[in-house]
PDB file of N, CA and C in Angstrom:
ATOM      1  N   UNK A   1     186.928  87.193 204.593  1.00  0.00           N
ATOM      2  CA  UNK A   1     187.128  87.445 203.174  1.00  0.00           C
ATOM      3  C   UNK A   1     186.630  88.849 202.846  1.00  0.00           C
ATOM      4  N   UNK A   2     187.250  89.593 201.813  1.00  0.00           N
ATOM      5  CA  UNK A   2     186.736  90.829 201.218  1.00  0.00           C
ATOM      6  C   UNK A   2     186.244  91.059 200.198  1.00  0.00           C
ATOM      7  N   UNK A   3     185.283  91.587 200.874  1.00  0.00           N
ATOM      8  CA  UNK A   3     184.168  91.517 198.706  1.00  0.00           C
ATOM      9  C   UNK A   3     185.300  91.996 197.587  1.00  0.00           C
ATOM     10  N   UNK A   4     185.852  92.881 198.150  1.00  0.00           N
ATOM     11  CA  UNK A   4     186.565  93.501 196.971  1.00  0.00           C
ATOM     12  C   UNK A   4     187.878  92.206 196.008  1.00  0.00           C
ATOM     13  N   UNK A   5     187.721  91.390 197.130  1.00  0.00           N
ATOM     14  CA  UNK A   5     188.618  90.714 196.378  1.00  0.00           C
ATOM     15  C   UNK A   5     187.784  89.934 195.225  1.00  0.00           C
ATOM     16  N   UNK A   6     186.577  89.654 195.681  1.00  0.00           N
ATOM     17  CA  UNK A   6     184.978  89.237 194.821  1.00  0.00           C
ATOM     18  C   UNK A   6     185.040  90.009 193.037  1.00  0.00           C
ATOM     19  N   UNK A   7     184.922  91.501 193.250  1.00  0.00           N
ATOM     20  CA  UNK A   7     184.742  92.160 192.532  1.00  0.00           C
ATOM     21  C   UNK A   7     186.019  92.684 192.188  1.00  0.00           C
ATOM     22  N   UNK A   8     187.039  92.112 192.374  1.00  0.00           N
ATOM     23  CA  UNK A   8     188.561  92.404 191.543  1.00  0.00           C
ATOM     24  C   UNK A   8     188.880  91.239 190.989  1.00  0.00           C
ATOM     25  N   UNK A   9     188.227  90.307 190.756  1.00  0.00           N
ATOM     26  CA  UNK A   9     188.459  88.879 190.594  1.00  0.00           C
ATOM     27  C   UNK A   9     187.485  89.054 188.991  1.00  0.00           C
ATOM     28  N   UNK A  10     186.299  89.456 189.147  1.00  0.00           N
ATOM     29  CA  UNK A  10     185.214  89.791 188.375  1.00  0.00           C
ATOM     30  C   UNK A  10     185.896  90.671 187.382  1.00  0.00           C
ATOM     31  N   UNK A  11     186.103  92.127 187.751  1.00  0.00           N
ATOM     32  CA  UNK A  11     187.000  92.670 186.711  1.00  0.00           C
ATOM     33  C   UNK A  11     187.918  91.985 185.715  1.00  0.00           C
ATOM     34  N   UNK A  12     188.649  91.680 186.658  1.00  0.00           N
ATOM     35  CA  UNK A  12     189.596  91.285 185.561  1.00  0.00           C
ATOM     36  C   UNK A  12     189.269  89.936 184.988  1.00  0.00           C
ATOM     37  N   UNK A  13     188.211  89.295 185.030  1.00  0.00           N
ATOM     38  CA  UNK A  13     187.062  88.037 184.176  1.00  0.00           C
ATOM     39  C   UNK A  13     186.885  89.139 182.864  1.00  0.00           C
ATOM     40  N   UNK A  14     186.567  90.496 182.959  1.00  0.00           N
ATOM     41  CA  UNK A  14     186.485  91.053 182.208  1.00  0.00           C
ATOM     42  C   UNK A  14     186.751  91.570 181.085  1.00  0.00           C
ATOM     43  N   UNK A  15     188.409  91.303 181.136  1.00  0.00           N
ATOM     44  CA  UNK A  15     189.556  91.891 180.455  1.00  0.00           C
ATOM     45  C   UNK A  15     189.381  90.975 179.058  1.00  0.00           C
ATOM     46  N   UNK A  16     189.758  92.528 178.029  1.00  0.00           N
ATOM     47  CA  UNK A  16     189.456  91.843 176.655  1.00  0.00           C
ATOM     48  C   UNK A  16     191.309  92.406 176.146  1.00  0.00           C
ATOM     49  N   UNK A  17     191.531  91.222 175.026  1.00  0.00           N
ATOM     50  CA  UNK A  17     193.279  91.546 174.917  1.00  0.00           C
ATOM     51  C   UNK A  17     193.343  93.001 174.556  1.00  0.00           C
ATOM     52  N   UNK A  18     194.230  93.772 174.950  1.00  0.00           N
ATOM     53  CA  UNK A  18     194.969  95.184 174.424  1.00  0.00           C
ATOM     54  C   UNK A  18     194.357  95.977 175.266  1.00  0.00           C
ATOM     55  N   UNK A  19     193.845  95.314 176.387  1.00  0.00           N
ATOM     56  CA  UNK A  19     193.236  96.579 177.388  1.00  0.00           C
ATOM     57  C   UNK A  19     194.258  96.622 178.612  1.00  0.00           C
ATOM     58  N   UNK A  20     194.178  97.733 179.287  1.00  0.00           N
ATOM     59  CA  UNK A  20     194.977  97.592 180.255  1.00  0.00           C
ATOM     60  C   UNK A  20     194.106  97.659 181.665  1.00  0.00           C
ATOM     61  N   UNK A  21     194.704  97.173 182.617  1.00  0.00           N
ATOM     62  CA  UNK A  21     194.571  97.137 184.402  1.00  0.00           C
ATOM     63  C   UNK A  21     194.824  98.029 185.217  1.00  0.00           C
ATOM     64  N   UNK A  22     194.140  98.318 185.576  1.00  0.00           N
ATOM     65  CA  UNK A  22     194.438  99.687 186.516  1.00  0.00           C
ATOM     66  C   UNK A  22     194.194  98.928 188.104  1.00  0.00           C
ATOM     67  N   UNK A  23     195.708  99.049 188.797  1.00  0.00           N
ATOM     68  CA  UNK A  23     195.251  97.933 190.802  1.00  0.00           C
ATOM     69  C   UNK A  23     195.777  99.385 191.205  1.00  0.00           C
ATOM     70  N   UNK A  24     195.352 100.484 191.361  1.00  0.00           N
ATOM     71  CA  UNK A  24     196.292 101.318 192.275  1.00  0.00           C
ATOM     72  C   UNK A  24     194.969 101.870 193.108  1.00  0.00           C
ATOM     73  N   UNK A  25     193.896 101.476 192.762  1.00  0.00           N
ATOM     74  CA  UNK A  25     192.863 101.858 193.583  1.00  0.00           C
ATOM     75  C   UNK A  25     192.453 100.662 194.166  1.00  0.00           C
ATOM     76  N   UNK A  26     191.252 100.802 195.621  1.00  0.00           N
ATOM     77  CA  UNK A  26     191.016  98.874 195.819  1.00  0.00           C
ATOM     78  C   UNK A  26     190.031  98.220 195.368  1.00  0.00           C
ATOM     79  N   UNK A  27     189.746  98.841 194.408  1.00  0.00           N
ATOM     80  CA  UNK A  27     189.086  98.220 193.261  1.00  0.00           C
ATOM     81  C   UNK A  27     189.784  98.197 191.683  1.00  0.00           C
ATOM     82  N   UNK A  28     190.013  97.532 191.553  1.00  0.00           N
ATOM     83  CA  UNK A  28     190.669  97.208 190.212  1.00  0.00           C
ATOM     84  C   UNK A  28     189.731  98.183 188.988  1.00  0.00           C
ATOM     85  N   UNK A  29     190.495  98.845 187.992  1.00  0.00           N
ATOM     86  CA  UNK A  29     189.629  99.359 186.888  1.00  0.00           C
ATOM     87  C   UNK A  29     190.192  98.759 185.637  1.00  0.00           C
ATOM     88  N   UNK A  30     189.272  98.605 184.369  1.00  0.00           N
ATOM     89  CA  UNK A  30     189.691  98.705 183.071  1.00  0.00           C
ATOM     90  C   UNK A  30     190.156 100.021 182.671  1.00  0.00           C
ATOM     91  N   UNK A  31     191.200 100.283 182.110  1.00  0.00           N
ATOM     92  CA  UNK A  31     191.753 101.500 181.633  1.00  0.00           C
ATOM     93  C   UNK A  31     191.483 101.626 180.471  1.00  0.00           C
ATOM     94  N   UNK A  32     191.303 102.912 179.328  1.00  0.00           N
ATOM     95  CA  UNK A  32     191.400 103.049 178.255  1.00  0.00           C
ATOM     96  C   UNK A  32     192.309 104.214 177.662  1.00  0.00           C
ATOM     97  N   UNK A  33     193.130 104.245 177.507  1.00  0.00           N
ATOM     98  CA  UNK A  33     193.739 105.601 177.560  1.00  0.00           C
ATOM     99  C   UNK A  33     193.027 105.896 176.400  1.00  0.00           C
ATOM    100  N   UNK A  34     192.343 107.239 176.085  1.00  0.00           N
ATOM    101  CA  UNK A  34     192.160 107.657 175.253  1.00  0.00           C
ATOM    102  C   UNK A  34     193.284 108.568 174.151  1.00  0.00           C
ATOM    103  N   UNK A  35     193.444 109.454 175.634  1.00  0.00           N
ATOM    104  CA  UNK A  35     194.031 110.693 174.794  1.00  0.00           C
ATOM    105  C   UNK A  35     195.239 111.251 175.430  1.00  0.00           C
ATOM    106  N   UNK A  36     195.946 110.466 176.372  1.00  0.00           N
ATOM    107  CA  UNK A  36     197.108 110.398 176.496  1.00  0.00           C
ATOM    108  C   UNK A  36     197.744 109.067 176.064  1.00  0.00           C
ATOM    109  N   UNK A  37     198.996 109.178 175.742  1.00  0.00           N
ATOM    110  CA  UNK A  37     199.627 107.603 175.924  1.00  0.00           C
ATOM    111  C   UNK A  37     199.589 106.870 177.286  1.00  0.00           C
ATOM    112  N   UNK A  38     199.856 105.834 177.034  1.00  0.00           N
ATOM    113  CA  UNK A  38     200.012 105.000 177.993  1.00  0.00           C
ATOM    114  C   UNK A  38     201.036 105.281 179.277  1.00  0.00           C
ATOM    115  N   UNK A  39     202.254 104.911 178.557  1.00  0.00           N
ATOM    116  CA  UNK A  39     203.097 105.515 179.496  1.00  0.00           C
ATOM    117  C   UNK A  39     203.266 106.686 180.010  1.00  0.00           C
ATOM    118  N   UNK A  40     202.360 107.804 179.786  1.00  0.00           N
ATOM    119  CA  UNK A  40     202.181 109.229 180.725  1.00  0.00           C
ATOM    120  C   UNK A  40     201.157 108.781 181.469  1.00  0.00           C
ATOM    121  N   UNK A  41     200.082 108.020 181.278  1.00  0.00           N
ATOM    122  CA  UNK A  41     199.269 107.630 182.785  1.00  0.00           C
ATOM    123  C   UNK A  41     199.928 106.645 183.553  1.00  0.00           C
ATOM    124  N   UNK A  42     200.386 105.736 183.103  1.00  0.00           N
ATOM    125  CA  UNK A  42     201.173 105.354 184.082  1.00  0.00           C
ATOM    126  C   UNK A  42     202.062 105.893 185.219  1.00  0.00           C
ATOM    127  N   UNK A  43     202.517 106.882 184.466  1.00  0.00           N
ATOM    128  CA  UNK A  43     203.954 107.490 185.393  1.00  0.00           C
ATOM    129  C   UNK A  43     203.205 108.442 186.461  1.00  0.00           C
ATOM    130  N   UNK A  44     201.751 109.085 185.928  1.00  0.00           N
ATOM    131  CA  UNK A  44     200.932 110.298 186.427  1.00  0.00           C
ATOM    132  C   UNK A  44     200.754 109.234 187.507  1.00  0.00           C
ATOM    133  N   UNK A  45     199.865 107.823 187.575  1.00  0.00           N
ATOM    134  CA  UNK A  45     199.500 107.407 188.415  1.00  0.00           C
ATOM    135  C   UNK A  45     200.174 106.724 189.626  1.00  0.00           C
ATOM    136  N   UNK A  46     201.235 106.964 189.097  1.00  0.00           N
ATOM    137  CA  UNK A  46     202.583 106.198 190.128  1.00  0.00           C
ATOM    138  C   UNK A  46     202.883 104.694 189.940  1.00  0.00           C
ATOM    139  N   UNK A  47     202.632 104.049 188.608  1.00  0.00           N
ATOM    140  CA  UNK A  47     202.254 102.958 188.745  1.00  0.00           C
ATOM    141  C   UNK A  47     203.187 101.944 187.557  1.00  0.00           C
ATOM    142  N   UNK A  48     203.492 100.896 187.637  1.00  0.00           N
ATOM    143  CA  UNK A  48     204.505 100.232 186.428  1.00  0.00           C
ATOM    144  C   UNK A  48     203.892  98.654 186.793  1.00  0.00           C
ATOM    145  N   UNK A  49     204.151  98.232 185.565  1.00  0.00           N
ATOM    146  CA  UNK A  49     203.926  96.957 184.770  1.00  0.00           C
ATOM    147  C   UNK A  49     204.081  96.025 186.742  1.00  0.00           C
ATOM    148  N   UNK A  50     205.449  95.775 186.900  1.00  0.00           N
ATOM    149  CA  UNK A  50     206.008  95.462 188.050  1.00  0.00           C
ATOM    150  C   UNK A  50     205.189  95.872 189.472  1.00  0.00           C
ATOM    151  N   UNK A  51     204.744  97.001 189.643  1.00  0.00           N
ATOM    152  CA  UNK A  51     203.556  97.219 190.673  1.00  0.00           C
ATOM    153  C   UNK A  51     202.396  96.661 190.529  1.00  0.00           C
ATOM    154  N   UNK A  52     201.510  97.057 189.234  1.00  0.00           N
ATOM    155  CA  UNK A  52     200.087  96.064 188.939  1.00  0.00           C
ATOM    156  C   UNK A  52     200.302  94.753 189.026  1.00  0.00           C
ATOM    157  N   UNK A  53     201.326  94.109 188.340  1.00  0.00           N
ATOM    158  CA  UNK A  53     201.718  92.739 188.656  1.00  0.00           C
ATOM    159  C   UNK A  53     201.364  92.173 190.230  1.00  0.00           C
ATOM    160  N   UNK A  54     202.418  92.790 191.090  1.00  0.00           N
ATOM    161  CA  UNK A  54     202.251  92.413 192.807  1.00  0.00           C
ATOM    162  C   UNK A  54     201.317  92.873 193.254  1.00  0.00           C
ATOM    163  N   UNK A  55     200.507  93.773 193.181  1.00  0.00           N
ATOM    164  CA  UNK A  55     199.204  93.947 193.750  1.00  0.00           C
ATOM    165  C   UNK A  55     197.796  92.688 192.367  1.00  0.00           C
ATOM    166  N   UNK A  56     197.972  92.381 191.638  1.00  0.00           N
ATOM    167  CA  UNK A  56     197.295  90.934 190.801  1.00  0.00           C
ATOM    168  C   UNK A  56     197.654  89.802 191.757  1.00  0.00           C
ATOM    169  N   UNK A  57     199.203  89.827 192.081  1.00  0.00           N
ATOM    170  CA  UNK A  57     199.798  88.450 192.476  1.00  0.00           C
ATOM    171  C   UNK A  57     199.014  88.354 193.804  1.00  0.00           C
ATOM    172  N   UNK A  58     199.195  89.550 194.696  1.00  0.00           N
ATOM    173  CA  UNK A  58     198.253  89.456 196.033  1.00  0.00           C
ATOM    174  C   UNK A  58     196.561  89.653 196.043  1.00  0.00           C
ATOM    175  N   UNK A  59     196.072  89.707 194.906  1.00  0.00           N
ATOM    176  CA  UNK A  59     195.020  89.259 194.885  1.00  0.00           C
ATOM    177  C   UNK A  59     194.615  88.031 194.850  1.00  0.00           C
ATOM    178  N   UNK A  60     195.446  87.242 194.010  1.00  0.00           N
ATOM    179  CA  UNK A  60     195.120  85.926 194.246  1.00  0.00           C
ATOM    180  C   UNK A  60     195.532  85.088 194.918  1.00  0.00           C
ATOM    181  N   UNK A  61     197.216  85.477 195.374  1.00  0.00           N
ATOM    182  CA  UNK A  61     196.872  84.592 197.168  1.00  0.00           C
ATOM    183  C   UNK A  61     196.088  85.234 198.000  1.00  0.00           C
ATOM    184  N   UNK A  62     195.118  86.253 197.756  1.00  0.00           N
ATOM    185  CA  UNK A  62     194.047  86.126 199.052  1.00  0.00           C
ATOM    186  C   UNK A  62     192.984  85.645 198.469  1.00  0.00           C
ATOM    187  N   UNK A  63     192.896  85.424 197.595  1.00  0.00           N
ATOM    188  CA  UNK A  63     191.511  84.585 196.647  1.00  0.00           C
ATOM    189  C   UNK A  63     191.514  82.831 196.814  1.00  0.00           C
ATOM    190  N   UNK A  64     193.428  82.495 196.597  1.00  0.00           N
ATOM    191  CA  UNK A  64     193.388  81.307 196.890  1.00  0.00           C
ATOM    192  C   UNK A  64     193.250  80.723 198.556  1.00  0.00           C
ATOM    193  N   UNK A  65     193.795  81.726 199.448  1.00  0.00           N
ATOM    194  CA  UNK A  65     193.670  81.492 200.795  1.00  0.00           C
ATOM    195  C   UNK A  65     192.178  81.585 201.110  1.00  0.00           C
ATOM    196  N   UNK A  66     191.345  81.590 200.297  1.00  0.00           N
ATOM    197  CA  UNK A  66     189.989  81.946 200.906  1.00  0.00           C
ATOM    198  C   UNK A  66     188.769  81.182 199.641  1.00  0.00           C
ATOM    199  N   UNK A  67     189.676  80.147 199.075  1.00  0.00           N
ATOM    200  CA  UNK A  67     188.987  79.317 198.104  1.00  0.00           C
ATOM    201  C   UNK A  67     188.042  78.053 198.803  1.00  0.00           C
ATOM    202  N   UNK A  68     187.455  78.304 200.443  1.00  0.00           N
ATOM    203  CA  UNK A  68     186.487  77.357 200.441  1.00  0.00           C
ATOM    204  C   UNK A  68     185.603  78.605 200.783  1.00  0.00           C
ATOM    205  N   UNK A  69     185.533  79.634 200.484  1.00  0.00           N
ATOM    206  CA  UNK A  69     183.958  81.017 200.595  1.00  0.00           C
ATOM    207  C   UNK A  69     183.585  80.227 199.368  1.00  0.00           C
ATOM    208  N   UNK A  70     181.943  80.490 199.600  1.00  0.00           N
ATOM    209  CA  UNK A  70     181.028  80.532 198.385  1.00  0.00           C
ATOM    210  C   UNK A  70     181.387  80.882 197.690  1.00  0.00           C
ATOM    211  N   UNK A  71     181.513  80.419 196.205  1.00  0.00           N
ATOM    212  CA  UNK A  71     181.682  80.952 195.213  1.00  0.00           C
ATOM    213  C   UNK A  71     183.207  81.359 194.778  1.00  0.00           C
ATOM    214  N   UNK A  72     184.214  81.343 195.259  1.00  0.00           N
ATOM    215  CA  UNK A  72     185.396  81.863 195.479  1.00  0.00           C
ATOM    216  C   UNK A  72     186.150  80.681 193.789  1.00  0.00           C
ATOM    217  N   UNK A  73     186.071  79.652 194.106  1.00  0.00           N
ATOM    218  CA  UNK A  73     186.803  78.899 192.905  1.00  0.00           C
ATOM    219  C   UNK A  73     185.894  79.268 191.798  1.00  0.00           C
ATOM    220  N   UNK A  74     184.583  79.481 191.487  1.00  0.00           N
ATOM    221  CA  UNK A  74     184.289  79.623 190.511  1.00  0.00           C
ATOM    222  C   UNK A  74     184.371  81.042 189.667  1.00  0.00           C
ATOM    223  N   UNK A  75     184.970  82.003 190.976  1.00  0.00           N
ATOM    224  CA  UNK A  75     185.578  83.655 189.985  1.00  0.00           C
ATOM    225  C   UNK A  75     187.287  83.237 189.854  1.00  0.00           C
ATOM    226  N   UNK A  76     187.757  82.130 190.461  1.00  0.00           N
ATOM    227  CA  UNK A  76     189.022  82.275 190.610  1.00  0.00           C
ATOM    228  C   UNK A  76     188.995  81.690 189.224  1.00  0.00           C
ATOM    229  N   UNK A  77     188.402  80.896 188.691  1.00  0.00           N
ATOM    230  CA  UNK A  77     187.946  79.953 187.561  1.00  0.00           C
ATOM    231  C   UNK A  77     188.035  80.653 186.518  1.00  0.00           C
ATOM    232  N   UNK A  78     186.658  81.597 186.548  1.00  0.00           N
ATOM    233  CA  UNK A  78     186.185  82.523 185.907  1.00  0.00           C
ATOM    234  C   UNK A  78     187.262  83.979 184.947  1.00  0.00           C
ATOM    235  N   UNK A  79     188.293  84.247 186.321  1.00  0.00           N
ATOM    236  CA  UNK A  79     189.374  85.412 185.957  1.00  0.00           C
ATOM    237  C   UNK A  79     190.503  84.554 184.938  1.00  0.00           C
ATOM    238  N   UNK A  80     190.476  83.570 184.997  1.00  0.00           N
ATOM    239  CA  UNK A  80     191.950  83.287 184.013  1.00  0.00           C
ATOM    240  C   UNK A  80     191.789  83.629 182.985  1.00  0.00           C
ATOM    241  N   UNK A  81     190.252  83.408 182.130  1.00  0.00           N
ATOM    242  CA  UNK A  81     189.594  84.191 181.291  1.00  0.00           C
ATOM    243  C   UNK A  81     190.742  85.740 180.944  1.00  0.00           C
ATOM    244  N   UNK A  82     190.504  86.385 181.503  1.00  0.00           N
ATOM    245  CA  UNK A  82     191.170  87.774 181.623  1.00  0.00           C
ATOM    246  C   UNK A  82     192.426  87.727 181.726  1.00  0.00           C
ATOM    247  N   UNK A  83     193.176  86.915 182.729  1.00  0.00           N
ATOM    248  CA  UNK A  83     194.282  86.712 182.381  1.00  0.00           C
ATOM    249  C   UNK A  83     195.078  86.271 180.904  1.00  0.00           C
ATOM    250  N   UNK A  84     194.315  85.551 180.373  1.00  0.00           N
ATOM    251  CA  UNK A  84     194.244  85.106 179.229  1.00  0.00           C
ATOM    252  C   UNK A  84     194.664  86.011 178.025  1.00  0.00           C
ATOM    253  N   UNK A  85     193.921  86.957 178.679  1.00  0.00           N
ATOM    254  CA  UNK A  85     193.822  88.523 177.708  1.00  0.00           C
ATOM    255  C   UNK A  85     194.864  88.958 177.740  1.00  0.00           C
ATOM    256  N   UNK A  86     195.174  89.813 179.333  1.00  0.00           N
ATOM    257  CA  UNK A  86     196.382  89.797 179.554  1.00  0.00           C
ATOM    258  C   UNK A  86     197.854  89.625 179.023  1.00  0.00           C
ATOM    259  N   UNK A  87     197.804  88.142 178.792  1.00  0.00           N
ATOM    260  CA  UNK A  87     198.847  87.635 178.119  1.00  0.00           C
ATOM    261  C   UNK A  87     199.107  88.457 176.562  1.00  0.00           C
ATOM    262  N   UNK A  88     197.847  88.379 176.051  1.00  0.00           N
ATOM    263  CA  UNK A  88     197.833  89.241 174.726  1.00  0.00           C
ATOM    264  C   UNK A  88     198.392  90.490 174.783  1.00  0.00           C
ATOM    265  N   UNK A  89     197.511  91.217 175.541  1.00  0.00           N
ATOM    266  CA  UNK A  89     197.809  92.929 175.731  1.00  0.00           C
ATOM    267  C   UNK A  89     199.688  92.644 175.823  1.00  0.00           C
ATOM    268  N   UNK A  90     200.397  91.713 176.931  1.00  0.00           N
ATOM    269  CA  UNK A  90     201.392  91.932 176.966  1.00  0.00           C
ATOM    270  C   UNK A  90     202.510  91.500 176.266  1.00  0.00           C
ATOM    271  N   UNK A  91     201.980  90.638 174.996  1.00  0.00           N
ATOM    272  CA  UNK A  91     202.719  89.529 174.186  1.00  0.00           C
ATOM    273  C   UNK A  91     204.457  89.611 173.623  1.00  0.00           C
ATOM    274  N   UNK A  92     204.197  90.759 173.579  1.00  0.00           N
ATOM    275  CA  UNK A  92     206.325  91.367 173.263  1.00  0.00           C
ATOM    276  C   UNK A  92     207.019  91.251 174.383  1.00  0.00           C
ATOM    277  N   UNK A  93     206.200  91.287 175.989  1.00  0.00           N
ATOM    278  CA  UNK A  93     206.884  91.076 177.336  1.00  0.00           C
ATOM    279  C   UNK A  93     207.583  90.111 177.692  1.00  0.00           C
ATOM    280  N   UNK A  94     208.097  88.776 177.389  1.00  0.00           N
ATOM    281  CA  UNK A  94     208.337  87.382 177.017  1.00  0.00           C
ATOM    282  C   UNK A  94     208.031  87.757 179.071  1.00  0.00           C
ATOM    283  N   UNK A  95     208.604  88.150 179.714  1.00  0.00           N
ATOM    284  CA  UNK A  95     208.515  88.193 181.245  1.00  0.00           C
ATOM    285  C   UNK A  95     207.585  88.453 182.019  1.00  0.00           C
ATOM    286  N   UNK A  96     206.951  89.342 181.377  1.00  0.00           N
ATOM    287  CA  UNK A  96     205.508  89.828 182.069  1.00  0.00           C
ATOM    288  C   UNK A  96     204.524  88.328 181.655  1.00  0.00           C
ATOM    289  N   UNK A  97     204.606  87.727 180.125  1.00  0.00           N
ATOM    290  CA  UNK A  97     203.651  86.877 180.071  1.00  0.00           C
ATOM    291  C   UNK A  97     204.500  85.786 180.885  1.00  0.00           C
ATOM    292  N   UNK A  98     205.392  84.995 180.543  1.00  0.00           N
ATOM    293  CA  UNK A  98     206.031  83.717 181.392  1.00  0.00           C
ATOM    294  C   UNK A  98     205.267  84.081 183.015  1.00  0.00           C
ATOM    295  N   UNK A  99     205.273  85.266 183.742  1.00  0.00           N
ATOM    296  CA  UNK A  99     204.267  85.343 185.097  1.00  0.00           C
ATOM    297  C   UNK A  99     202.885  85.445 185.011  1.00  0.00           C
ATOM    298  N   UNK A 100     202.231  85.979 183.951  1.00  0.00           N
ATOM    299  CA  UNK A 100     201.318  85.495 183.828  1.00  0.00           C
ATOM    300  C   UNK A 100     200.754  84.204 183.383  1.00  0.00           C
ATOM    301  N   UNK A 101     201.856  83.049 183.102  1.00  0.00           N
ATOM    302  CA  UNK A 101     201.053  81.697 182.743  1.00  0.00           C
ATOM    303  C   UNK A 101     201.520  81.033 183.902  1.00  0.00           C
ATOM    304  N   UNK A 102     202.724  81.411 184.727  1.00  0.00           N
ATOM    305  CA  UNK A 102     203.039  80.780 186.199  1.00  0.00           C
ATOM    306  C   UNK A 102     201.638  80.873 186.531  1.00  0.00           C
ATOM    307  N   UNK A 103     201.187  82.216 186.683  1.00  0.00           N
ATOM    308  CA  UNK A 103     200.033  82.949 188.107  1.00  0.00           C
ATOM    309  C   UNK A 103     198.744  81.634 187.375  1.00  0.00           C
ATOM    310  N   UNK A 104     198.718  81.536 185.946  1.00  0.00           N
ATOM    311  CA  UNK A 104     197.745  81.224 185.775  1.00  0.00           C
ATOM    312  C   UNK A 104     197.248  79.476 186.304  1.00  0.00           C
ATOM    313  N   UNK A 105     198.779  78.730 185.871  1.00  0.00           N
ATOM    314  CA  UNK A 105     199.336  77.507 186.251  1.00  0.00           C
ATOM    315  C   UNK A 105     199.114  77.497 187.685  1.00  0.00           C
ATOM    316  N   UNK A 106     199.286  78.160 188.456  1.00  0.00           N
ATOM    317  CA  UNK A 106     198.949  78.388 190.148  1.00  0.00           C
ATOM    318  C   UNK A 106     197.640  77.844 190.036  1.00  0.00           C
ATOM    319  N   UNK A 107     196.982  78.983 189.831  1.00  0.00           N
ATOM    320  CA  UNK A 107     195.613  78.950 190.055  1.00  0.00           C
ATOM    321  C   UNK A 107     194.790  77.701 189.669  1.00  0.00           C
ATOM    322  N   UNK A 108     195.033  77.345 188.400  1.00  0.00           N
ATOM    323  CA  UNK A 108     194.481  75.964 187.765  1.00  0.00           C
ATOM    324  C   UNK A 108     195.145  74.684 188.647  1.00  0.00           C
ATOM    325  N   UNK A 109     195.782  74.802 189.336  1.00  0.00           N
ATOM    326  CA  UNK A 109     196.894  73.813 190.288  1.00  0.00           C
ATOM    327  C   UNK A 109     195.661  73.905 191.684  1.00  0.00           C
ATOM    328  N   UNK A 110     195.615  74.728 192.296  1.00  0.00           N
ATOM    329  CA  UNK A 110     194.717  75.220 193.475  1.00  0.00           C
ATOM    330  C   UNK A 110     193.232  75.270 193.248  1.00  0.00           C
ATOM    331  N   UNK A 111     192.350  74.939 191.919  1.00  0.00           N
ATOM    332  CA  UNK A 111     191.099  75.102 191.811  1.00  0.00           C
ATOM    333  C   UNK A 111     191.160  73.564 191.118  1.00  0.00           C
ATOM    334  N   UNK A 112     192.311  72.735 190.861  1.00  0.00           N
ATOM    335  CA  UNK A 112     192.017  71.365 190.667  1.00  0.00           C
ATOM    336  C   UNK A 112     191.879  71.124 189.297  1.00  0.00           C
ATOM    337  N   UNK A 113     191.722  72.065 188.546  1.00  0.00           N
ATOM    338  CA  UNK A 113     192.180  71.868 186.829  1.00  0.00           C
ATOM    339  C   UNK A 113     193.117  71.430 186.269  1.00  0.00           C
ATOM    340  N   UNK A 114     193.614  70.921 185.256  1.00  0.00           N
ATOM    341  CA  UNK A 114     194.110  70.551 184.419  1.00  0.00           C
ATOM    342  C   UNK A 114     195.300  71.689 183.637  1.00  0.00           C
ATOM    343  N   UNK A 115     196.652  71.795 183.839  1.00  0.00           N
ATOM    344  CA  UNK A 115     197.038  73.123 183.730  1.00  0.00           C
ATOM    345  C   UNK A 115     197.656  72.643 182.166  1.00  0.00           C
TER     346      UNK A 115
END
């Protein structure tokens, strides 16, 4: 298992609605654009809705492939939290959120919750 998947799991536990995700590093960041728009860091960073998505999605099949480590269900637990957010930040997306309540439905399916 990789810590980082530990502490990318944690991050995004973090996420408050209207914030954005930054996966293009291997550590996940909270973004804030200050003082550019959005969509010019995006494009600067090489990065779209559709990329952060599949690098999220492969975080958590390696989170779920590795859900008997210590502690592992209770950040997997812990992040839907953020996902949650997520959904907000992306609420006009009808597509981006419908995958984020699949990913979330996954996860609550694989940690034995109630979806």
């Amino acid at each position: 298992m990789n810590v980082n998947t530990i502490i990318n799991l944690k991050v995004i536990s973090c996420l408050e609605p209207f914030q954005r995700l930054n996966t293009r590093a291997p550590l996940f960041q909270i973004k804030q654009y200050r003082y550019l728009p959005e969509w010019f860091c995006r494009f600067w960073d090489g990065s779209s809705r559709e990329s952060d998505f599949g690098r999220v999605n492969d975080l958590y099949a390696s989170a779920i492939r590795n859900k008997t480590q210590p502690n592992m269900v209770l950040h997997l637990r812990m992040s839907v939290r953020g996902l949650e957010s997520l959904k907000k930040t992306y609420e006009t997306d009808t597509t981006t959120v419908a995958r984020i309540e699949t990913l979330v439905e996954h996860i609550r399916h694989e940690v034995g919750e109630e979806v």
